[in-house]
N, C-alpha and C. Protein backbone atom coordinates (compact mmCIF):
# COMPACT_ATOMS: atom_id res chain seq x y z
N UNK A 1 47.10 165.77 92.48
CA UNK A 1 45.83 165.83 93.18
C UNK A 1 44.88 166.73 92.41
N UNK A 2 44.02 166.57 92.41
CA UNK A 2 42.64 167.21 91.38
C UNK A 2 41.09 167.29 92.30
N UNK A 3 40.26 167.86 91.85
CA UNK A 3 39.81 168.67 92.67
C UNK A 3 38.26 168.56 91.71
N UNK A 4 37.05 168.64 92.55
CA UNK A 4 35.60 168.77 91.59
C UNK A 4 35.85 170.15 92.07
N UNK A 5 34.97 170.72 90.82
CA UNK A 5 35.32 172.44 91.01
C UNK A 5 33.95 173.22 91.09
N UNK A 6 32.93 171.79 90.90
CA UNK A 6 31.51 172.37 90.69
C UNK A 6 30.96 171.04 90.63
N UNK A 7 29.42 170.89 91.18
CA UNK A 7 28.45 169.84 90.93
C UNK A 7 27.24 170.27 90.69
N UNK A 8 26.61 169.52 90.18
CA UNK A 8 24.78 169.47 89.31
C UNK A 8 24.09 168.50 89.79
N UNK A 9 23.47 168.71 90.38
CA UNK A 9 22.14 167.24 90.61
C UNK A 9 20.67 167.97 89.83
N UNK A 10 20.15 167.42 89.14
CA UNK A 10 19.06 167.60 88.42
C UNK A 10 17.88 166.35 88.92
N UNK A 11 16.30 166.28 89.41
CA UNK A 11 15.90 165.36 89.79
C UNK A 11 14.48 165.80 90.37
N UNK A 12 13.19 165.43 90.35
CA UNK A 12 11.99 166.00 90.63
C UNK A 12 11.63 167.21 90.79
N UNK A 13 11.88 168.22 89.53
CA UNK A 13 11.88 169.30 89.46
C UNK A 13 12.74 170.30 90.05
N UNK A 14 13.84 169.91 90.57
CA UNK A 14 14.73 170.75 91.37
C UNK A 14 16.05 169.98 90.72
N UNK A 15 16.74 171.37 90.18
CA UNK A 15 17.86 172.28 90.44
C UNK A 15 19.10 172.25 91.55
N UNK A 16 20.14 171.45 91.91
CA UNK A 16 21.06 171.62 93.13
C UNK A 16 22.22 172.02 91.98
N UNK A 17 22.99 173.47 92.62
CA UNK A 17 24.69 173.30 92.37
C UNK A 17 25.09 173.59 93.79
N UNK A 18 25.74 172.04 93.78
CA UNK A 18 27.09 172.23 95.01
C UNK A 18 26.40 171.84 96.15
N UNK A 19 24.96 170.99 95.78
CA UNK A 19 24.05 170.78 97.02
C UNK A 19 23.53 171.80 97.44
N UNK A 20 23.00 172.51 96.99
CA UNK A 20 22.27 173.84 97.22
C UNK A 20 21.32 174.20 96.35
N UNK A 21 20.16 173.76 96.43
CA UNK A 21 18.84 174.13 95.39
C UNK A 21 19.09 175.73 94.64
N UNK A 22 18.87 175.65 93.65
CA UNK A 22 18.82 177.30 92.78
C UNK A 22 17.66 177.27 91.81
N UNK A 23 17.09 176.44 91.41
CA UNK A 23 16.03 176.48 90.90
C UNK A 23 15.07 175.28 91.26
N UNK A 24 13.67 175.62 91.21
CA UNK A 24 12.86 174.83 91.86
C UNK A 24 11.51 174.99 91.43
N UNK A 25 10.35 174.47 90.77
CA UNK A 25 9.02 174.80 89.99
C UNK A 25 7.87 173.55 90.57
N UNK A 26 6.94 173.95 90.59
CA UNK A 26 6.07 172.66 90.30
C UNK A 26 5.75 171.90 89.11
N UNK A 27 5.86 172.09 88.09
CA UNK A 27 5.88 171.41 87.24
C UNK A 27 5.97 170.16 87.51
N UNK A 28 4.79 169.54 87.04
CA UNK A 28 5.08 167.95 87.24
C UNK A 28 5.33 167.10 85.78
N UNK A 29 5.53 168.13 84.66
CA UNK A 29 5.70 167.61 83.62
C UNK A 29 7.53 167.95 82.93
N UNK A 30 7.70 167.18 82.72
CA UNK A 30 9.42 167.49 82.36
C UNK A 30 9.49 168.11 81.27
N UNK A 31 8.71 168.34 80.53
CA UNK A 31 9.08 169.07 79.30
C UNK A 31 8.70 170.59 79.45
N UNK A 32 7.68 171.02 80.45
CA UNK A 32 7.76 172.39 81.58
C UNK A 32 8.45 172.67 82.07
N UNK A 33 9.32 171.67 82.46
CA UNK A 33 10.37 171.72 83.38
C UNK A 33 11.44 172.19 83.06
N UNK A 34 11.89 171.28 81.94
CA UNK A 34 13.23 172.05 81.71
C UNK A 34 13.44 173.07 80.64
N UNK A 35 12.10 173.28 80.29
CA UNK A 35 11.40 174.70 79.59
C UNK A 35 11.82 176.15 80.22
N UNK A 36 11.37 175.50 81.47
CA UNK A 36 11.29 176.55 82.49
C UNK A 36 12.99 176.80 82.88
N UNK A 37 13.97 175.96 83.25
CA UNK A 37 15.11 175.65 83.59
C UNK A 37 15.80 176.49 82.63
N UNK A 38 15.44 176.05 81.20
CA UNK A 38 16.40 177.06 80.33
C UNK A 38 16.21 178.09 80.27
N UNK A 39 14.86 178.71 79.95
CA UNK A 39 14.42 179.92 80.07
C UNK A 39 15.38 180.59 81.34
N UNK A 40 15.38 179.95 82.45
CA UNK A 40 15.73 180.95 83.60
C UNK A 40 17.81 181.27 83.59
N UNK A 41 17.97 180.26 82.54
CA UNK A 41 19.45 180.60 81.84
C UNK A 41 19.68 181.80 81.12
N UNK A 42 18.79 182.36 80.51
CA UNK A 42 18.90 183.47 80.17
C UNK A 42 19.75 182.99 78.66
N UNK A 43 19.58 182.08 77.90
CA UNK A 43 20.73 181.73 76.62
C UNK A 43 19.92 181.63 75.61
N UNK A 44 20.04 181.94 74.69
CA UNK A 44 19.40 181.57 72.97
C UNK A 44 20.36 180.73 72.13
N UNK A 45 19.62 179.54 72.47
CA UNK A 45 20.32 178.19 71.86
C UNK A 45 19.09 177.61 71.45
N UNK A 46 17.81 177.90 70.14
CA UNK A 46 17.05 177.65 69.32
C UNK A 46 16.91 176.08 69.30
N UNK A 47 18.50 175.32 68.86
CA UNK A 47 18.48 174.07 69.02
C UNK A 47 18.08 172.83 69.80
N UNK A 48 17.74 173.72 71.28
CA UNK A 48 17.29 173.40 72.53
C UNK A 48 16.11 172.69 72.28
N UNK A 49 15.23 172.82 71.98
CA UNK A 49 13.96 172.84 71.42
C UNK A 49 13.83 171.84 70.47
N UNK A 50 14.63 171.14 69.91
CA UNK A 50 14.15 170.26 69.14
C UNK A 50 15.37 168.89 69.64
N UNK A 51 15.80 168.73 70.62
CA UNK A 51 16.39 168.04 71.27
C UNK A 51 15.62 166.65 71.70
N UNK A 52 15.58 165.50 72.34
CA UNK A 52 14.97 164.95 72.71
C UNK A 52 15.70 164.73 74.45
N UNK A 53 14.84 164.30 75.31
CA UNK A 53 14.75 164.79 76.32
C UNK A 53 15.97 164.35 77.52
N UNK A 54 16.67 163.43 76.92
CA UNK A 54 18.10 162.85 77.23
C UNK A 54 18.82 164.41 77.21
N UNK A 55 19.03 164.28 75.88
CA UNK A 55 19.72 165.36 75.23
C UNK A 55 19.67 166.65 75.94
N UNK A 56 18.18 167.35 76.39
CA UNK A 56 17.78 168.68 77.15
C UNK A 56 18.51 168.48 78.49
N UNK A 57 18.21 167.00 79.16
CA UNK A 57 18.60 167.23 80.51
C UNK A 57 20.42 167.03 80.50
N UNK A 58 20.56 166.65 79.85
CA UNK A 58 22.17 166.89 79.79
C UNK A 58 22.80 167.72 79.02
N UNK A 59 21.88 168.67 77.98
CA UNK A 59 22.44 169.71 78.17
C UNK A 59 22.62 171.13 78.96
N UNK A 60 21.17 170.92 79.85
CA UNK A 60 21.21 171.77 80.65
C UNK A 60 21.80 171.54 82.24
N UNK A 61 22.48 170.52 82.16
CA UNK A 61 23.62 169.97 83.53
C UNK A 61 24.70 170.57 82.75
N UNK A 62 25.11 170.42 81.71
CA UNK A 62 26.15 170.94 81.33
C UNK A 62 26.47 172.17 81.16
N UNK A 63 25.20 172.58 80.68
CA UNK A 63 25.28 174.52 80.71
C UNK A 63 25.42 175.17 82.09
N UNK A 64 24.60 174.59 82.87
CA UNK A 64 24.64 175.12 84.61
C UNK A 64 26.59 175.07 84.62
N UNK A 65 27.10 173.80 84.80
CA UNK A 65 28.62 173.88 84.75
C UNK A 65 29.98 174.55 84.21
N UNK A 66 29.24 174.98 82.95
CA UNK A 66 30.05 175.17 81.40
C UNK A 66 29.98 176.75 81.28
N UNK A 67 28.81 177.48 81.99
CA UNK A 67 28.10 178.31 80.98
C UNK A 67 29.32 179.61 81.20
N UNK A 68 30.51 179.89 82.14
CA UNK A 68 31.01 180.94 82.22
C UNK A 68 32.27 180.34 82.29
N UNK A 69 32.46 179.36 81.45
CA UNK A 69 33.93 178.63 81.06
C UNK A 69 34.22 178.94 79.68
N UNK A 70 35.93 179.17 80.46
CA UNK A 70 36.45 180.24 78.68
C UNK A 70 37.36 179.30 78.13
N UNK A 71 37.83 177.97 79.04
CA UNK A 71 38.46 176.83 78.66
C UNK A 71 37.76 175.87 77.43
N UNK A 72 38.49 175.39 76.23
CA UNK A 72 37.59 174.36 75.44
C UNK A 72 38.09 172.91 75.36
N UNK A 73 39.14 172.83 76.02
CA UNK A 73 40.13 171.66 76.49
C UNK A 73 39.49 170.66 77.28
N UNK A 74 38.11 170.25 77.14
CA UNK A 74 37.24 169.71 78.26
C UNK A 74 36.94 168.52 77.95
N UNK A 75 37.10 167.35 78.27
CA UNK A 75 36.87 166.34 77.78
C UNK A 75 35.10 165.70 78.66
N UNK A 76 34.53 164.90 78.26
CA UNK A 76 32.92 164.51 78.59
C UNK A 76 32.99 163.09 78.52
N UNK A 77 32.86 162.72 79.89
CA UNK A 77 32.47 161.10 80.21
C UNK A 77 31.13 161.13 80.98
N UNK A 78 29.89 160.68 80.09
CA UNK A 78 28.50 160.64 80.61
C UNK A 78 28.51 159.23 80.29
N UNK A 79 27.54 158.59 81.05
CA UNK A 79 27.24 157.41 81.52
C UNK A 79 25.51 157.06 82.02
N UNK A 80 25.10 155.95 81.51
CA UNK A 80 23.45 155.65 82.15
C UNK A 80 23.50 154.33 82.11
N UNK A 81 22.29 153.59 82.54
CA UNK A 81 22.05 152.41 82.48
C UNK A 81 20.97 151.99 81.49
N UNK A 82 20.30 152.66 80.73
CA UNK A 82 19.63 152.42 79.40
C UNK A 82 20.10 153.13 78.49
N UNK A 83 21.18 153.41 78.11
CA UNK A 83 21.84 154.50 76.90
C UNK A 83 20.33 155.63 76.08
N UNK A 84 20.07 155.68 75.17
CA UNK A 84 18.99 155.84 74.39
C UNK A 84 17.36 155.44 74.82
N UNK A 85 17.42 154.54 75.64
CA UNK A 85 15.69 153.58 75.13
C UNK A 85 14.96 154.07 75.51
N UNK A 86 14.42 155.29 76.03
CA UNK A 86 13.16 156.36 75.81
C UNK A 86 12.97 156.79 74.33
N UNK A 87 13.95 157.24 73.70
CA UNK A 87 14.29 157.92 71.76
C UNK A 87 13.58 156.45 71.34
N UNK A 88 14.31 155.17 71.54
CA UNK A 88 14.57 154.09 71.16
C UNK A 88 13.11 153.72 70.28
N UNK A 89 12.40 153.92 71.94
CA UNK A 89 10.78 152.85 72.25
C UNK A 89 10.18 154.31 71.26
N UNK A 90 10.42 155.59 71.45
CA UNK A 90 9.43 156.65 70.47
C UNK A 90 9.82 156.08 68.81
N UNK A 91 10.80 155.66 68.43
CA UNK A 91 11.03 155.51 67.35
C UNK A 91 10.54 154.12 66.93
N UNK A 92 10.64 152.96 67.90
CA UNK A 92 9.66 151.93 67.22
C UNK A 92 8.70 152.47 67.06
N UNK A 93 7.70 153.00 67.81
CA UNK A 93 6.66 153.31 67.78
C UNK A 93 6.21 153.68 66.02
N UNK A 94 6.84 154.74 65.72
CA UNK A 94 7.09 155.53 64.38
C UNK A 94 7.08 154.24 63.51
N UNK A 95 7.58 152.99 63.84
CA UNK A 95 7.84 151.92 62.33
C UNK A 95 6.78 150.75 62.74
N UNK A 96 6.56 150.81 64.27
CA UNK A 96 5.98 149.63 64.08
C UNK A 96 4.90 149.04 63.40
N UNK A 97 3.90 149.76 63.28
CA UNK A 97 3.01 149.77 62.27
C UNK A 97 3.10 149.83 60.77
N UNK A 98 2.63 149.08 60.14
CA UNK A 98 3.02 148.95 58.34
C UNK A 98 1.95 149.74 57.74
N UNK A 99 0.91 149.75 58.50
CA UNK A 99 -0.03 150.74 57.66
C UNK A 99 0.21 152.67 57.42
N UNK A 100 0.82 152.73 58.78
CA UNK A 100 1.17 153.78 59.72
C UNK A 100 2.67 154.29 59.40
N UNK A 101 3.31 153.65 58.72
CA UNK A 101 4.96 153.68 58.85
C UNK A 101 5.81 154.83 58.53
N UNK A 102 6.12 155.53 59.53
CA UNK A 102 6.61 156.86 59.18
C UNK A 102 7.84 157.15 60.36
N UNK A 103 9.12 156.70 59.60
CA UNK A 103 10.27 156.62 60.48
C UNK A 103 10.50 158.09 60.82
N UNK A 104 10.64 158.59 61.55
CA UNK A 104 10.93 160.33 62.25
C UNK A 104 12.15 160.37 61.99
N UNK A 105 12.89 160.90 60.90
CA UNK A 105 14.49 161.60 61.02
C UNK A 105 14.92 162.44 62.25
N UNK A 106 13.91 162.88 62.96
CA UNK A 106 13.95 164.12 64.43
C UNK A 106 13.96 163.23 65.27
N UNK A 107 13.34 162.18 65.41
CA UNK A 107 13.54 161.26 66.26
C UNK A 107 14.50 159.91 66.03
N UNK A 108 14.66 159.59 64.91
CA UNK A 108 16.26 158.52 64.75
C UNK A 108 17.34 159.06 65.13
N UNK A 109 17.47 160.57 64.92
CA UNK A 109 18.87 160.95 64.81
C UNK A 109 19.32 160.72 66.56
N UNK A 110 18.32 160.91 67.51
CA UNK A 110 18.37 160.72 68.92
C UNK A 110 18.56 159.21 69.26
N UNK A 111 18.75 158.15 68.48
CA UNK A 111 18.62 156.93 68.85
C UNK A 111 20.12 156.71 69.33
N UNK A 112 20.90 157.14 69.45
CA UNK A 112 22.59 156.66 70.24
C UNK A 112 22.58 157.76 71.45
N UNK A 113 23.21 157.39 72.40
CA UNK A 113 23.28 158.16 73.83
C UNK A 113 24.30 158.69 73.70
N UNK A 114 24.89 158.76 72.57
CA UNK A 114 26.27 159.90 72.89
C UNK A 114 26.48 161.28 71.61
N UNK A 115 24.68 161.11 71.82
CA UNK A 115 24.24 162.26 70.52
C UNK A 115 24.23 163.20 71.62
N UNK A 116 24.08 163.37 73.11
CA UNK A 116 24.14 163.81 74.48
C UNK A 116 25.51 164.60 74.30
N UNK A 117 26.69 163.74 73.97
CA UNK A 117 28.26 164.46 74.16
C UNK A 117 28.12 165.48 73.02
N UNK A 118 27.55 164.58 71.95
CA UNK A 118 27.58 165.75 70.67
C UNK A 118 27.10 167.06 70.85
N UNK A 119 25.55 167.27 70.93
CA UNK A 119 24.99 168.45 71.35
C UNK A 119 25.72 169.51 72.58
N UNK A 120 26.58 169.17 73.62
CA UNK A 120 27.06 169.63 74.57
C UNK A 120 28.53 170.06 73.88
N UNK A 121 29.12 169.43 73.11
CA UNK A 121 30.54 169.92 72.21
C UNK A 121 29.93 170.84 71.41
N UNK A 122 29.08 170.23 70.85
CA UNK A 122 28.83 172.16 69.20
C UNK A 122 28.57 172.94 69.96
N UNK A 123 27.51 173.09 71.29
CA UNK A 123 27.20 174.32 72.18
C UNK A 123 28.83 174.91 72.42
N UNK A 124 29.42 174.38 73.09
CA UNK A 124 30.55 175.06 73.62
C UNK A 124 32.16 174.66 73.13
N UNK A 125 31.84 174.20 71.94
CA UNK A 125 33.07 173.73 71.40
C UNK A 125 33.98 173.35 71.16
N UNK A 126 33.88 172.35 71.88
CA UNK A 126 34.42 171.18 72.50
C UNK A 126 34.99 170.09 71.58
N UNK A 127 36.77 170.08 71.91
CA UNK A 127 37.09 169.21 70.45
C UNK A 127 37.80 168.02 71.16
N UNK A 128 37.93 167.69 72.78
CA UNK A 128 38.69 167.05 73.47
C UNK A 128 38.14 165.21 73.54
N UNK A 129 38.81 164.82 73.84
CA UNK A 129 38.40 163.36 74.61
C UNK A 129 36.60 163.23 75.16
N UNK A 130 36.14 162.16 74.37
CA UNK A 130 34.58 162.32 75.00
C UNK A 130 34.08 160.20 75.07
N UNK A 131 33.57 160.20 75.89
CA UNK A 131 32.73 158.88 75.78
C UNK A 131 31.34 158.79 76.51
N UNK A 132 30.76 157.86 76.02
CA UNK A 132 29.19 157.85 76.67
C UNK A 132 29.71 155.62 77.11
N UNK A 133 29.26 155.67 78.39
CA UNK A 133 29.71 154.46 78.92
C UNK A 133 27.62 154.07 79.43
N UNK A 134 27.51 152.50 79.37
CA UNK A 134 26.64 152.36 79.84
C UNK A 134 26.85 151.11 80.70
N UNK A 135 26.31 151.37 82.18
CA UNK A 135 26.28 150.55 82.99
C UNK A 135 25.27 150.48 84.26
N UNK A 136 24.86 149.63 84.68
CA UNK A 136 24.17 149.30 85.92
C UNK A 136 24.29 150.19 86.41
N UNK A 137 25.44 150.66 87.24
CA UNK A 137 25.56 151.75 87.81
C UNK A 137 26.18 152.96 87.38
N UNK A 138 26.74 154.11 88.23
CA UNK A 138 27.81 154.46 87.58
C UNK A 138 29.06 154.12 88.62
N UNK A 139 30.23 154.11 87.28
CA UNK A 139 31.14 153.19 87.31
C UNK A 139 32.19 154.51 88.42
N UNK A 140 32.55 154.58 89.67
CA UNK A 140 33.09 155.15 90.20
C UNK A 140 34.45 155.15 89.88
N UNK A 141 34.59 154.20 90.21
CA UNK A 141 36.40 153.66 89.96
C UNK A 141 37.11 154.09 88.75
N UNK A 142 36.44 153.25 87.82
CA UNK A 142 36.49 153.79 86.25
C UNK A 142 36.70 155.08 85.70
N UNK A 143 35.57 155.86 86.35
CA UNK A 143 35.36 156.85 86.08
C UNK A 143 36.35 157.87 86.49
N UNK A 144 36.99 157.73 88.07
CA UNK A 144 37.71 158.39 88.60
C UNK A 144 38.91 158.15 88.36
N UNK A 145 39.79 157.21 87.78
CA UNK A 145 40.79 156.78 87.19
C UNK A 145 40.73 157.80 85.78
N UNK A 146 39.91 157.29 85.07
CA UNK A 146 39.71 157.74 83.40
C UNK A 146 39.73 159.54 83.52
N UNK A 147 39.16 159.88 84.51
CA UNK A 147 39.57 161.36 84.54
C UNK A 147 40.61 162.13 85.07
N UNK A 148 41.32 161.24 85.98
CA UNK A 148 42.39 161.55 86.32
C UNK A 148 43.76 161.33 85.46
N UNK A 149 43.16 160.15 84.79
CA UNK A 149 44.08 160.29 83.82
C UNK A 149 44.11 160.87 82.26
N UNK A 150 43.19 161.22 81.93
CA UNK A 150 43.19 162.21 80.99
C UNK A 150 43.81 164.28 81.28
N UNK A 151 44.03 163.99 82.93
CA UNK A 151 44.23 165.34 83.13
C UNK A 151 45.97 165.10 83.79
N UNK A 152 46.14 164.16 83.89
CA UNK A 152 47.43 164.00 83.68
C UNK A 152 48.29 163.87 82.83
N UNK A 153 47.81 163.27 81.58
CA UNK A 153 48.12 163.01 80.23
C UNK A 153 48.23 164.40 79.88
N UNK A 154 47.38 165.32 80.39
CA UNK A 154 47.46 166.55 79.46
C UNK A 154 46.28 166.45 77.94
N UNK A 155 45.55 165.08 78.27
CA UNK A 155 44.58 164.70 77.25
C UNK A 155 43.22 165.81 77.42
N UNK A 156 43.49 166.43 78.25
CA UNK A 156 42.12 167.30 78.83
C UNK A 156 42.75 168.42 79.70
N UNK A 157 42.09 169.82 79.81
CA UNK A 157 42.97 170.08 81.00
C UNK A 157 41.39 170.45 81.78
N UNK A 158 40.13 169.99 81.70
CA UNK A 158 39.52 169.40 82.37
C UNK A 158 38.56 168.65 81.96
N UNK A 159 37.80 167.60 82.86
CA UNK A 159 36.65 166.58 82.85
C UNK A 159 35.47 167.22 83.10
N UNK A 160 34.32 166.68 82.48
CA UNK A 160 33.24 166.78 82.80
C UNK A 160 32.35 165.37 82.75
N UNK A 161 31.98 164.77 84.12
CA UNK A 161 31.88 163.52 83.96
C UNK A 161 30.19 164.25 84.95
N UNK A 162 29.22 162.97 83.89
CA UNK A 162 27.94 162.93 84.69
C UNK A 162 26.88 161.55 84.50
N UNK A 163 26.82 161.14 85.61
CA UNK A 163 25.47 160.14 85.17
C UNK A 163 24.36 160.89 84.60
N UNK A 164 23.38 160.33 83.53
CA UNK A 164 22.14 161.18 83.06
C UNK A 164 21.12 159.70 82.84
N UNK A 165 20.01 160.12 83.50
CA UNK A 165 18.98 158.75 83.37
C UNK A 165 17.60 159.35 83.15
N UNK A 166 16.82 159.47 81.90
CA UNK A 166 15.45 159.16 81.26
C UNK A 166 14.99 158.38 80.91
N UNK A 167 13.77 157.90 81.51
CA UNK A 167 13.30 156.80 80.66
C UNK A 167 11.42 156.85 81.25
N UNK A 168 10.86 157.19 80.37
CA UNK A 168 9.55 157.12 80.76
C UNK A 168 9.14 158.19 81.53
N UNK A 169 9.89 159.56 81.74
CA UNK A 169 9.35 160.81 82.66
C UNK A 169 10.10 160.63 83.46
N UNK A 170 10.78 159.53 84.47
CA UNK A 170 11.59 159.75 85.31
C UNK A 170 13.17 160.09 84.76
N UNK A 171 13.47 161.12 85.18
CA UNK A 171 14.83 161.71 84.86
C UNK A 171 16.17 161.92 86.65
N UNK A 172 17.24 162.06 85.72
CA UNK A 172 18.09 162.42 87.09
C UNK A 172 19.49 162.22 86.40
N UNK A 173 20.07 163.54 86.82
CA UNK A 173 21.25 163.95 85.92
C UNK A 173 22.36 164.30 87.17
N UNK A 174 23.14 163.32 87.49
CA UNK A 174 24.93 164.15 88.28
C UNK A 174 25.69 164.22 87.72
N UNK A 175 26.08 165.56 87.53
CA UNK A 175 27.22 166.27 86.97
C UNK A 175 28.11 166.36 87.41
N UNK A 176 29.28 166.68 87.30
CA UNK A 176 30.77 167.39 87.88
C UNK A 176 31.61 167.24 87.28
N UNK A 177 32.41 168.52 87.39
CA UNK A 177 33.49 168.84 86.70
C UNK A 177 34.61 169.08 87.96
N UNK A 178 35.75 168.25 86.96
CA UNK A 178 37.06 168.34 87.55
C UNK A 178 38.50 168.80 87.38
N UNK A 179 38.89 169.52 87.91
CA UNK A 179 40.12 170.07 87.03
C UNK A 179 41.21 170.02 88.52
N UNK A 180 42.25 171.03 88.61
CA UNK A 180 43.44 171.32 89.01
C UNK A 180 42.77 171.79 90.92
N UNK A 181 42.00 172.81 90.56
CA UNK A 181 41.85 173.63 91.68
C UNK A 181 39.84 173.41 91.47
N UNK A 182 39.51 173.03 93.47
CA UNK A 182 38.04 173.08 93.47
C UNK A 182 37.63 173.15 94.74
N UNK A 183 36.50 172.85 95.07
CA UNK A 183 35.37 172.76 96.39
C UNK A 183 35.78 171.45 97.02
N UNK A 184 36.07 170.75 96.11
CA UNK A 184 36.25 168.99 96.86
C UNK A 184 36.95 168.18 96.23
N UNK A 185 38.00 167.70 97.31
CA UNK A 185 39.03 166.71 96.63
C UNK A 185 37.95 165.79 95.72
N UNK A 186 39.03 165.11 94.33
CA UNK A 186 37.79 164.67 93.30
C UNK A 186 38.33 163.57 94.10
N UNK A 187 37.90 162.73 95.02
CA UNK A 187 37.81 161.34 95.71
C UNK A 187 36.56 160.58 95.02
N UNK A 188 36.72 159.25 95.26
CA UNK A 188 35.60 158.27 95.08
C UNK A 188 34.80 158.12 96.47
N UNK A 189 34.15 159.14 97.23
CA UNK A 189 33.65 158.96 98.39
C UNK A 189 32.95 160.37 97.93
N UNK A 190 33.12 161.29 97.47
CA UNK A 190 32.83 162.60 97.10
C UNK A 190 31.97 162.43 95.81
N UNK A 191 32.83 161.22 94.94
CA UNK A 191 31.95 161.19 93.79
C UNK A 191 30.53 160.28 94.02
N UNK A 192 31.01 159.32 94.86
CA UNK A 192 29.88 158.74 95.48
C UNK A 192 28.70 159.50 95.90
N UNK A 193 29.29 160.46 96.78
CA UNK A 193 28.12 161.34 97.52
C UNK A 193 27.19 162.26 96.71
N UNK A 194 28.17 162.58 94.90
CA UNK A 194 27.25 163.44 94.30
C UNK A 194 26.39 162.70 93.50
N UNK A 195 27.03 161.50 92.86
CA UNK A 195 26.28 160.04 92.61
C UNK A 195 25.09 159.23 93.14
N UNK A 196 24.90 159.43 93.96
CA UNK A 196 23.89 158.44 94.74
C UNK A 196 22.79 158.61 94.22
């Protein structure tokens, strides 16, 4: 039996761990936003800053979760329903024009959605089991199987599984981490509820 030991909802400027708001701004612009979000982390991670905006909001779901974990045994199953295509559509942009044509290396390198797992492993050093899944929804079943069984295997001795969705300014990131001992049996009714 296994257990969520912590949750993240990220979503119109507010901040929930565990269903409980902790940070909260007006900002109606997301790049204020999670300006503001890191700043109030109190961390000097320079790299932050040149992230693209997938990348920021899942790394700062992950830092809220991660940030006073001494474990590196953590394996990362994130999941969306457009992988990349906010980076995607900025980077046509950059080629589409022939007169204009100036491919962004700062912005290609963001073109795969599991440049998300990457940035979140070098932060905290992370050498375990990782995938970026894309689907309609997120995949409950899947998901709750695949982490249960990586922590049975001994493939992980914990999960960090989160939906993360940008695309056009609208963002929304659920997090949770699962291990041995937590707040809530890791059920598919629980994951549902932090999911929705």
């Amino acid at each position: 039996m296994y257990a969520i030991s912590k949750f993240i909802n990220i979503s119109q400027n507010v901040v929930c761990e565990n269903g409980k708001t902790i940070f909260h701004n007006q900002e109606d612009n997301f790049a204020a936003f999670m300006k503001n979000v890191y700043k109030s982390l109190n961390i000097s991670y320079p790299k932050f800053y040149k992230m693209d905006d997938l990348c920021k909001l899942a790394f700062i779901a992950s830092e809220l979760l991660l940030q006073n974990e001494t474990e590196n045994d953590i394996a990362l199953l994130f999941s969306n329903n457009e992988a990349s295509l906010d980076t995607d559509l900025k980077h046509q942009q950059s080629i589409q024009n022939p007169e204009d044509y100036y491919p962004s290396p700062a912005v290609f390198v963001y073109t795969l959605p599991n440049i998300t797992i990457g940035e979140v492993s070098i932060r905290h050093q992370l050498k375990s089991e990782s995938a970026f899944f894309v689907a309609e929804k997120y995949q409950t079943d899947y998901l709750h199987k695949y982490a249960e069984y990586l922590l049975k295997t001994n493939k992980a001795q914990k999960v960090l599984c989160g939906w993360i969705h940008f695309l056009n300014g609208d963002y929304k990131a659920d997090f949770y981490l699962v291990e041995k001992m937590g707040i809530l049996e890791h059920s598919k009714e629980h994951i549902n509820d932090i999911t929705k």
